[in-house]
C-alpha atoms as a PDB file:
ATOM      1  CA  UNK A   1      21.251 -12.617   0.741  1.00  0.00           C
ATOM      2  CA  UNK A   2      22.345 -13.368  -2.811  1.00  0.00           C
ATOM      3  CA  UNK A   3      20.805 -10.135  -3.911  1.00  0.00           C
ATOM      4  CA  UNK A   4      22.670  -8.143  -1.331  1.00  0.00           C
ATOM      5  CA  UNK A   5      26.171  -9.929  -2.377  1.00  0.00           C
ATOM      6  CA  UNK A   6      25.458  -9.237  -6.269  1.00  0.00           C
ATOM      7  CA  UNK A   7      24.472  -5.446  -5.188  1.00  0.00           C
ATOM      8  CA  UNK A   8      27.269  -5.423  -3.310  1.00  0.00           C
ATOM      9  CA  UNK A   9      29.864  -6.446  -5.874  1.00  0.00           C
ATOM     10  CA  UNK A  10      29.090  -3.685  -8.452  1.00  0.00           C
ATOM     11  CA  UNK A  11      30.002  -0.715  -5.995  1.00  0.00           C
ATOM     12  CA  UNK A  12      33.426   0.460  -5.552  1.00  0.00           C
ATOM     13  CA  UNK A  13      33.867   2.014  -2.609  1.00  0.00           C
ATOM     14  CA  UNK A  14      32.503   1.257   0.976  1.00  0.00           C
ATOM     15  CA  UNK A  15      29.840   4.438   0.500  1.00  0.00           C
ATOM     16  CA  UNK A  16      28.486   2.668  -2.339  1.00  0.00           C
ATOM     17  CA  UNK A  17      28.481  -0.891  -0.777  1.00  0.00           C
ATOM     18  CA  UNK A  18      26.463   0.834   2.250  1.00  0.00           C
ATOM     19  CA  UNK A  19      24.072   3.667   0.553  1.00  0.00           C
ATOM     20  CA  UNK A  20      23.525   0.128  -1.796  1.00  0.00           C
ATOM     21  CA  UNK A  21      22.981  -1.876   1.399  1.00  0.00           C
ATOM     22  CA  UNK A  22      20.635   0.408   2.878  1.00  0.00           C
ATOM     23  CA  UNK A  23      18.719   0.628  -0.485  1.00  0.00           C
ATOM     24  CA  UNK A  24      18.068  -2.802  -1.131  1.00  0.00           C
ATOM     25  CA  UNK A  25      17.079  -3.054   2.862  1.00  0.00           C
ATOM     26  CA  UNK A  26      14.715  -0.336   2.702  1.00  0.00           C
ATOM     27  CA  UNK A  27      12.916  -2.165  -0.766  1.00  0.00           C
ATOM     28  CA  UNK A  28      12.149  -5.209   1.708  1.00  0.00           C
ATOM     29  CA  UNK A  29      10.191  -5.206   5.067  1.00  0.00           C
ATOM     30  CA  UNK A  30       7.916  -2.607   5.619  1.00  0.00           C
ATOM     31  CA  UNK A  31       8.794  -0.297   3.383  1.00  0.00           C
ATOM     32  CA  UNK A  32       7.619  -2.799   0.701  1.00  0.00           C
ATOM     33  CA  UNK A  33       4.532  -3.460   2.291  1.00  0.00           C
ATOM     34  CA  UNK A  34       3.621   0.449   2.122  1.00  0.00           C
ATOM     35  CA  UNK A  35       5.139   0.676  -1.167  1.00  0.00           C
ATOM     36  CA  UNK A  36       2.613  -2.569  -2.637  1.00  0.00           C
ATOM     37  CA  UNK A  37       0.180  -1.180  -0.725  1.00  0.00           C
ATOM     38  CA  UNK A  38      -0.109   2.266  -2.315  1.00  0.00           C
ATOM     39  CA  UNK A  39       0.514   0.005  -5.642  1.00  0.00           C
ATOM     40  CA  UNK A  40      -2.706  -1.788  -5.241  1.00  0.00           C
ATOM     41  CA  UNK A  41      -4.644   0.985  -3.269  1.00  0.00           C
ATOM     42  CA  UNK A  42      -6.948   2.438  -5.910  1.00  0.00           C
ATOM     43  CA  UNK A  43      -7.595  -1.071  -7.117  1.00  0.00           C
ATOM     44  CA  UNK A  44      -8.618  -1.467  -2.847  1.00  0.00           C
ATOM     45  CA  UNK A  45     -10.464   1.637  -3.130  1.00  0.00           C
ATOM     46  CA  UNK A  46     -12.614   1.277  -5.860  1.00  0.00           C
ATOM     47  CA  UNK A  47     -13.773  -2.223  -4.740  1.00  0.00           C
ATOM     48  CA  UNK A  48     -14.691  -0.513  -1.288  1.00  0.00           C
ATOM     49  CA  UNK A  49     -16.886   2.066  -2.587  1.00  0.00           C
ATOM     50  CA  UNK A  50     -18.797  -0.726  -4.443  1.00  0.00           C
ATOM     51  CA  UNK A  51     -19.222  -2.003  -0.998  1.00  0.00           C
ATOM     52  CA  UNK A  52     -17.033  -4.386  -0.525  1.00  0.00           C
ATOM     53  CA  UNK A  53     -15.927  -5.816   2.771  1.00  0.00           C
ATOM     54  CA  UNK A  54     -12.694  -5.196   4.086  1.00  0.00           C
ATOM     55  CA  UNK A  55     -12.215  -8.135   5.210  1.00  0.00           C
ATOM     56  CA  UNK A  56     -12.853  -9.434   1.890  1.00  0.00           C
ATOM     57  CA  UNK A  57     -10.445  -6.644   0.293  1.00  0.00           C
ATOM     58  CA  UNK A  58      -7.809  -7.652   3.122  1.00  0.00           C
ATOM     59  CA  UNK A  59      -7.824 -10.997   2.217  1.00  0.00           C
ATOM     60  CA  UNK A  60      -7.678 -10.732  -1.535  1.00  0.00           C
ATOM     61  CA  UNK A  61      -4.279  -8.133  -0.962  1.00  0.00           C
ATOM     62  CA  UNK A  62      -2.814 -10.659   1.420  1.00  0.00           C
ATOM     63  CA  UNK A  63      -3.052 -13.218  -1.104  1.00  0.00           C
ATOM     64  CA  UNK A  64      -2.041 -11.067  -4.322  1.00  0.00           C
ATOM     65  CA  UNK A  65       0.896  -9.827  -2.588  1.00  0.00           C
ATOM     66  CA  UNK A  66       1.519 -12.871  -0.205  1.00  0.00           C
ATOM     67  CA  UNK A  67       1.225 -11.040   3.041  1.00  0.00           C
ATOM     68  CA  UNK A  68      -0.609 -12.248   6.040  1.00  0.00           C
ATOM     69  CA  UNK A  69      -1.751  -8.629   7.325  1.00  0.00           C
ATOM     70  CA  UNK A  70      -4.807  -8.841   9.966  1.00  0.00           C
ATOM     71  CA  UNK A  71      -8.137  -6.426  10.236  1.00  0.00           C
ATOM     72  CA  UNK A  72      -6.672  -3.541  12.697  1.00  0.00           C
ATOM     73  CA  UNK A  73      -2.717  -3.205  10.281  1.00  0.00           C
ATOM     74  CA  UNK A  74      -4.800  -3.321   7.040  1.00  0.00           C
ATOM     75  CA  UNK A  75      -7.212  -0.693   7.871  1.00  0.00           C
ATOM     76  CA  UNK A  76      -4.110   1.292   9.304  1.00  0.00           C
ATOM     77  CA  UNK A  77      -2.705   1.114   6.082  1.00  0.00           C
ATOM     78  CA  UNK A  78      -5.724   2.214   4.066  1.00  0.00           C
ATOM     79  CA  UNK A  79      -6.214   5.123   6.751  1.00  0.00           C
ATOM     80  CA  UNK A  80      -2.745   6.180   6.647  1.00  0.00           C
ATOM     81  CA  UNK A  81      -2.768   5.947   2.344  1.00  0.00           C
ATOM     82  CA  UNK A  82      -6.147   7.959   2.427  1.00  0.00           C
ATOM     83  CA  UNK A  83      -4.526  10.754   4.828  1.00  0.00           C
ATOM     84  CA  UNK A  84      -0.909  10.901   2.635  1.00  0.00           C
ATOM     85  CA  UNK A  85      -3.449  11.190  -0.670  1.00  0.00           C
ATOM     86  CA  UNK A  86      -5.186  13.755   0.885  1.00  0.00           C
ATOM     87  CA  UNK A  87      -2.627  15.691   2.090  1.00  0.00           C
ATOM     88  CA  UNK A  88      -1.029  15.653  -1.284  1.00  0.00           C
ATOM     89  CA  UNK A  89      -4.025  16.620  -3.094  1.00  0.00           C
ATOM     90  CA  UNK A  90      -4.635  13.103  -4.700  1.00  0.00           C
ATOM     91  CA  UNK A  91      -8.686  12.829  -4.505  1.00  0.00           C
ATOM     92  CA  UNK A  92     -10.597   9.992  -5.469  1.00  0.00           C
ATOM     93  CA  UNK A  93     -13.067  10.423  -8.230  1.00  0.00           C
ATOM     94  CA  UNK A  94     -16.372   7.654  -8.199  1.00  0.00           C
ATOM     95  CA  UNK A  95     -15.916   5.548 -11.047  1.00  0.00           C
ATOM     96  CA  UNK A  96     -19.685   5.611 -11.612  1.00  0.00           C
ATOM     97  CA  UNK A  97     -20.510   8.836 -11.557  1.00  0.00           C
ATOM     98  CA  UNK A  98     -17.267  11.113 -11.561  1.00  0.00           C
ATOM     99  CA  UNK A  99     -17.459  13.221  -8.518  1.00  0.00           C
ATOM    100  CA  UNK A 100     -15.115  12.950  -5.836  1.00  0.00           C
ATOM    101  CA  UNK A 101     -15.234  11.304  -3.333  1.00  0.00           C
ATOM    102  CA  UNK A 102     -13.430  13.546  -0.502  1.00  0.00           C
ATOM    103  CA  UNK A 103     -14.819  13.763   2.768  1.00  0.00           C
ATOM    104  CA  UNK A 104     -16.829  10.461   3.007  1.00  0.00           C
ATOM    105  CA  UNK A 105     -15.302   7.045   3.819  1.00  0.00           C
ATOM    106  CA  UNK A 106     -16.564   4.762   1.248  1.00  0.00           C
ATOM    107  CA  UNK A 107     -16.095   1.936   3.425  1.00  0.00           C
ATOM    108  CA  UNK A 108     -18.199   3.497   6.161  1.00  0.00           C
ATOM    109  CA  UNK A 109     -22.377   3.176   4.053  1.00  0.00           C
ATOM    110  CA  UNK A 110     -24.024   0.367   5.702  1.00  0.00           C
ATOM    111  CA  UNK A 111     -20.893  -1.977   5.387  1.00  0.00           C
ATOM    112  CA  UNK A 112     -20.064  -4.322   8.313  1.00  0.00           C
ATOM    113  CA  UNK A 113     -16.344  -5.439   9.048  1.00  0.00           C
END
């Protein structure tokens, strides 16, 4: 709440107090979770395709990023950030051999959740 009052303070007229207010809501709650999570995503990815766990990957971003996110809202997440990438062009290349890796889930060869 201290943030919001020295945000707050700086802006001169009650559009700027607001559009500031709204700002500095929208960079907590979920929209910070989405925005860490695209952060640490590639780190995510490329530990999947090595065959990681999720669960494993799950627990390591809940801990990095102090967030207590279960099995089914994690793999939403990584669904959701794989579909937005791929809409937008952003492929993943393998980091062992340099071809992309569009159209496979790297998550889904032989690993168990």
């Amino acid at each position: 709440m201290g943030n919001l009052i020295d945000t707050l303070a700086g802006a001169h007229s009650p559009l700027d107090r607001l559009t500031r207010a709204l700002a500095e809501d929208l960079s907590q709650g979920k929209s910070k979770l989405e925005t860490d999570f695209r952060e640490a995503y590639l780190v995510l990815e490329q530990h999947l395709t090595q065959r990681m766990r999720k669960q494993l990957a799950m627990e390591r971003f809940n801990t990095a990023y102090n967030y207590k996110l279960n099995q089914a809202q994690f793999r939403k997440l990584l669904n959701a950030e794989r579909e937005r990438r791929k809409e937008t062009g952003d492929v993943l290349i393998c980091t062992a051999c340099g071809r992309p890796l569009e159209g496979q889930d790297p998550t889904e060869q032989g690993e168990s959740e």
